[in-house]
N, C-alpha and C. Protein backbone atom coordinates (compact mmCIF):
# COMPACT_ATOMS: atom_id res chain seq x y z
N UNK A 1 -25.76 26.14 117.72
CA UNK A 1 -26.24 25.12 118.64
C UNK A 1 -27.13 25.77 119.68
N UNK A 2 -28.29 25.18 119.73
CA UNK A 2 -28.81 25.44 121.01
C UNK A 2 -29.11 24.98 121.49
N UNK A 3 -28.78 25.86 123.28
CA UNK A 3 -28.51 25.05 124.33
C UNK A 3 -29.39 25.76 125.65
N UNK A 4 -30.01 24.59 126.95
CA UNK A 4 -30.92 25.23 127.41
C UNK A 4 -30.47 25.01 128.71
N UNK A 5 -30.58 26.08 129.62
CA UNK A 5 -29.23 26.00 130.98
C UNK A 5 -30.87 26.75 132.23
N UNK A 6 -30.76 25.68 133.27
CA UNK A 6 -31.69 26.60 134.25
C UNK A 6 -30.77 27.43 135.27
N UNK A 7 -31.33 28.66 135.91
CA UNK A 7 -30.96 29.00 136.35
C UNK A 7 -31.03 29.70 137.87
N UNK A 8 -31.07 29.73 138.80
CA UNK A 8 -31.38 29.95 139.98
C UNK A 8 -31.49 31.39 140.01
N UNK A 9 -32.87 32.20 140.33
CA UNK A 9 -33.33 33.40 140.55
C UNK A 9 -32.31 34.64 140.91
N UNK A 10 -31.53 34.28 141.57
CA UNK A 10 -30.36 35.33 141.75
C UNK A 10 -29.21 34.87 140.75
N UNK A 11 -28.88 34.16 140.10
CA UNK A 11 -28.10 34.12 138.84
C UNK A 11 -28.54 34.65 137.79
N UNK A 12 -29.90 34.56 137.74
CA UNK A 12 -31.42 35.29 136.29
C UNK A 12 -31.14 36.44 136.05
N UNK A 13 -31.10 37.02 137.77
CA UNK A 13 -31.12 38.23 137.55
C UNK A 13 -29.88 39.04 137.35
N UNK A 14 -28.69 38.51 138.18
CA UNK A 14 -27.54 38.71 138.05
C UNK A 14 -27.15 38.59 136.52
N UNK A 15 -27.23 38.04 135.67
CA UNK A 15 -27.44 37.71 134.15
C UNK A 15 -28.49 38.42 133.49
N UNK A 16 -29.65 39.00 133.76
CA UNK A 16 -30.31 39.87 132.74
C UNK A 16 -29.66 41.14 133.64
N UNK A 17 -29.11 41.87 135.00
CA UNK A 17 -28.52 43.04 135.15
C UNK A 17 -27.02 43.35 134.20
N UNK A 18 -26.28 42.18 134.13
CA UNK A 18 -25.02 42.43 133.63
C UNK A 18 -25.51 42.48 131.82
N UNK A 19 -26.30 41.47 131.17
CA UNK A 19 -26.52 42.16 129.63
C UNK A 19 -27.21 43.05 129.73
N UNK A 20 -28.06 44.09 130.70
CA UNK A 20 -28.55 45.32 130.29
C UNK A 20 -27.61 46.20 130.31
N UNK A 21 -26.62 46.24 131.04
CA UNK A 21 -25.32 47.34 131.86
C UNK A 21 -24.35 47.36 130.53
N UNK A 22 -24.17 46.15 130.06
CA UNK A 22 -23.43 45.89 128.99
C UNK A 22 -23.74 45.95 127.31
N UNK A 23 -25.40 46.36 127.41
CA UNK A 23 -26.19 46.32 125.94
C UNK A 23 -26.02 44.81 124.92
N UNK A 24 -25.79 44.22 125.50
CA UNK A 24 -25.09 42.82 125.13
C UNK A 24 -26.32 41.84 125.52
N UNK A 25 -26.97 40.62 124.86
CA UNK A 25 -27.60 39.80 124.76
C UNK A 25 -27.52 39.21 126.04
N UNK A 26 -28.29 38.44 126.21
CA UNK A 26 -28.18 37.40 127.83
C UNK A 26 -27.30 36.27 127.02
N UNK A 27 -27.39 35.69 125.90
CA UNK A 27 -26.82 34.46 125.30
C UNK A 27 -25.38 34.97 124.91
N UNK A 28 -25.14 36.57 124.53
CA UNK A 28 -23.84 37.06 124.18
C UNK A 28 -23.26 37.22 125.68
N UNK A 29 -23.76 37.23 126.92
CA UNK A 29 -22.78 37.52 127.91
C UNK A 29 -22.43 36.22 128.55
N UNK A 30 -23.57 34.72 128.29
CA UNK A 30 -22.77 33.46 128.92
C UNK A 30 -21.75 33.09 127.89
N UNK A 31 -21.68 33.43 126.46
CA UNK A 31 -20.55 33.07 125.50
C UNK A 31 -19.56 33.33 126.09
N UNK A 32 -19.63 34.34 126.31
CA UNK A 32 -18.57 35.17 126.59
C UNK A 32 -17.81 34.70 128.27
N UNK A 33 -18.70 34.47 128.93
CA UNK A 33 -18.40 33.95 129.98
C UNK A 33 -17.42 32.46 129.99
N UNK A 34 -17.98 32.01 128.97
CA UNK A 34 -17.67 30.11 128.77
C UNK A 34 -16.20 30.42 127.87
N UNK A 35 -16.22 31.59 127.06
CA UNK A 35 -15.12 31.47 126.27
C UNK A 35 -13.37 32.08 127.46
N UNK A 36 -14.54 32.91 128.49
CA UNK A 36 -12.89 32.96 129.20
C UNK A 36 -12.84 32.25 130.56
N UNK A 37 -13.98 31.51 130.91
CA UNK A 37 -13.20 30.37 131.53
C UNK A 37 -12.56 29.49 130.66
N UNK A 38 -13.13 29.09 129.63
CA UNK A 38 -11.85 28.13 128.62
C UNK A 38 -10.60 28.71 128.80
N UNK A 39 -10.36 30.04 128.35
CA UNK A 39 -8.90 30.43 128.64
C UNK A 39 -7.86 30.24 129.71
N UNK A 40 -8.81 30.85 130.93
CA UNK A 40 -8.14 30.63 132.10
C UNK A 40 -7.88 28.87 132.76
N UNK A 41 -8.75 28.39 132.14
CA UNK A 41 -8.47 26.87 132.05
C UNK A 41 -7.18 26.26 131.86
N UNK A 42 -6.79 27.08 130.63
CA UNK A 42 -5.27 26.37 130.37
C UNK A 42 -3.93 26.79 131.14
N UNK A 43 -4.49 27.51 132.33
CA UNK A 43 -3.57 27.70 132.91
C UNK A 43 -3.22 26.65 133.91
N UNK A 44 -3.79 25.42 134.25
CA UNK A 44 -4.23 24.72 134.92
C UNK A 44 -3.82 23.83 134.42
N UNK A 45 -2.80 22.65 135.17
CA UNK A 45 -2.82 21.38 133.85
C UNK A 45 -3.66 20.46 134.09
N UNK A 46 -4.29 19.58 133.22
CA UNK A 46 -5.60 18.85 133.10
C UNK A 46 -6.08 17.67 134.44
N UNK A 47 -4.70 17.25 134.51
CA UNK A 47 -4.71 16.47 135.30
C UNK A 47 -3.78 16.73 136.95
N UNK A 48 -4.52 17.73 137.75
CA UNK A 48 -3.99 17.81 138.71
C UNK A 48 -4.33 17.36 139.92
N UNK A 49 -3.02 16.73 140.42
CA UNK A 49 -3.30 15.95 141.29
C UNK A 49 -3.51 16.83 143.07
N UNK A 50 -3.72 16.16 143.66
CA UNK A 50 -3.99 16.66 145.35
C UNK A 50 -2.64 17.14 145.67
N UNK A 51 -1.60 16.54 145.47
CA UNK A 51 -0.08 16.71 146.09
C UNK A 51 -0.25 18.20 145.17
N UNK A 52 -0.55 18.39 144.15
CA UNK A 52 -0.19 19.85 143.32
C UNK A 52 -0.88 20.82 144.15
N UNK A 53 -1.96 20.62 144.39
CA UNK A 53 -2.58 21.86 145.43
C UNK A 53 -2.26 22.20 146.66
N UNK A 54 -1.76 20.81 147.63
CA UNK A 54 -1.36 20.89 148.41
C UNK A 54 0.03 21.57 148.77
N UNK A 55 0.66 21.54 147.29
CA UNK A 55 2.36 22.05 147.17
C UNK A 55 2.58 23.25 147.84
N UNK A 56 1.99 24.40 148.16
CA UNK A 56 1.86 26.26 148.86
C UNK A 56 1.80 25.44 150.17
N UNK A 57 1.41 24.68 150.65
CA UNK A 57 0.87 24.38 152.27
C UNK A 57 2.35 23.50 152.76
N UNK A 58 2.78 22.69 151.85
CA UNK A 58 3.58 21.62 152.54
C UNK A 58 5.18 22.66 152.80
N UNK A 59 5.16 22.40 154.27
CA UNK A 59 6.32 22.76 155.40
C UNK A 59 5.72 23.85 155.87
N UNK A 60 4.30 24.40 156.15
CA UNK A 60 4.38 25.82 156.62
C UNK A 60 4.13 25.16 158.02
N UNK A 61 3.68 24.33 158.50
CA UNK A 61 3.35 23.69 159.70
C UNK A 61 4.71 23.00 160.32
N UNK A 62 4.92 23.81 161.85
CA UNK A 62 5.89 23.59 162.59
C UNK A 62 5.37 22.60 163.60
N UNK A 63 5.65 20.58 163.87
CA UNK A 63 5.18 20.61 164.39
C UNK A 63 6.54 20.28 165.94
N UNK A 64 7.33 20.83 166.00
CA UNK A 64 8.35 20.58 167.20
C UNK A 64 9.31 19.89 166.65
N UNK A 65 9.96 19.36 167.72
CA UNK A 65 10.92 18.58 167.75
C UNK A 65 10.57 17.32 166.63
N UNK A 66 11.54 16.84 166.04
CA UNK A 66 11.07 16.07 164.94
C UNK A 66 11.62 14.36 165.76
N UNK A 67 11.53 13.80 167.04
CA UNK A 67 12.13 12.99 167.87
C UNK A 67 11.49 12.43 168.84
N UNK A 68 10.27 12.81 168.45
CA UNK A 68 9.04 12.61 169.60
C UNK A 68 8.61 11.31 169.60
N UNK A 69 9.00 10.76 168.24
CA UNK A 69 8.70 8.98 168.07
C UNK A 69 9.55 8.26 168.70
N UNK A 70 11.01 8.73 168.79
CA UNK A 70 12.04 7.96 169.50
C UNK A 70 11.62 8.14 170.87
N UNK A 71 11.07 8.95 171.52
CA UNK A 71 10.87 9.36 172.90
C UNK A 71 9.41 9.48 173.58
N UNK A 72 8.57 8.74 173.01
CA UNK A 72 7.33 8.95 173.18
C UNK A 72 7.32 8.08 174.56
N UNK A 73 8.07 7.26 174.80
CA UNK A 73 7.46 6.52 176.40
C UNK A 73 7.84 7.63 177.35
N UNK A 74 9.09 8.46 177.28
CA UNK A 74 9.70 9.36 177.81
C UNK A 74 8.50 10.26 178.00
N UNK A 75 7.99 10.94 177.04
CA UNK A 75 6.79 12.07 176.92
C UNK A 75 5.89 11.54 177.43
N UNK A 76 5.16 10.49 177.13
CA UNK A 76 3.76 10.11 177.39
C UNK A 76 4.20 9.80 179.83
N UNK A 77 4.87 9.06 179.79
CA UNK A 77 5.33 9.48 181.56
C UNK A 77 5.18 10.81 182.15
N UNK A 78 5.82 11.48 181.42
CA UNK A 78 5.99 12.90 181.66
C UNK A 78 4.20 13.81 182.16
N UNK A 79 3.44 13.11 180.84
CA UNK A 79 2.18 13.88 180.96
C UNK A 79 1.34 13.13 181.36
N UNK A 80 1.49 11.69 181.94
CA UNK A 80 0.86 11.09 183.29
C UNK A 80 1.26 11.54 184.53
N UNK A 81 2.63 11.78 184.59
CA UNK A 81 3.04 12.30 185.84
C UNK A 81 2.49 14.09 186.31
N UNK A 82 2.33 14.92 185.18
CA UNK A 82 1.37 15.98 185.13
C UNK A 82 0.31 15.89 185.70
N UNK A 83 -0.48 15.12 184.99
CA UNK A 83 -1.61 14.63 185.59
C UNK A 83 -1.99 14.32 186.80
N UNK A 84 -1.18 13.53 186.82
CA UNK A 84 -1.27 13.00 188.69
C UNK A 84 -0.95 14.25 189.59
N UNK A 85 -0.27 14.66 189.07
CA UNK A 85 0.05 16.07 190.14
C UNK A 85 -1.02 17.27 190.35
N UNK A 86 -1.18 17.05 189.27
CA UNK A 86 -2.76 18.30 188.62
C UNK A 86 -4.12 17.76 189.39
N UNK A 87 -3.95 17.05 189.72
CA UNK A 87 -5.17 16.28 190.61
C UNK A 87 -5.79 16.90 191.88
C-alpha cells in the first residue's frame, strides 16, 4: 500500500537523521514506528474513560475539614468580621 504523509521540516529531518544512523529506509523506520505504537496501544483499553485517568489524582487533594457546608454561615461571619477589622 502506498501511503503519502506530510511532514513538518523538523520531523523530515528528524526522520531522514534517524534512517541514516540506523541504515534503514525512511519508509522502514515509520513502519516500524506505527508497528510499536500498535503494540503499546494494547496496553490501553479502547475505551477509556476521564474517571480512568483521573483515577492516580483522586484523594491526593486535602481540602480541610470536610463540614464547611454545615457551617458556612458560621465561616462566611467569621471572614466578614476579618474584614471589617482589617480595615
Amino acid at each position: 500500500m502506498v501511503l503519502s504523509v506530510r511532514l513538518d521540516p523538523a520531523t523530515a529531518r528528524a526522520l531522514a537523521r534517524l534512517a541514516r544512523r540506523t541504515g534503514r529506509s525512511r519508509s522502514a523506520v515509520v513502519r516500524d514506528a506505527i508497528r510499536r505504537l500498535n503494540e503499546g496501544a494494547g496496553d490501553k483499553p479502547a475505551t477509556e474513560t476521564v474517571y480512568d485517568r483521573l483515577v492516580p489524582l483522586i484523594g491526593v487533594v486535602n481540602l480541610g475539614p470536610g463540614d464547611r457546608a454545615a457551617r458556612s454561615e458560621e465561616i462566611l461571619r467569621a471572614m466578614f468580621a476579618a474584614k471589617r477589622t482589617g480595615r
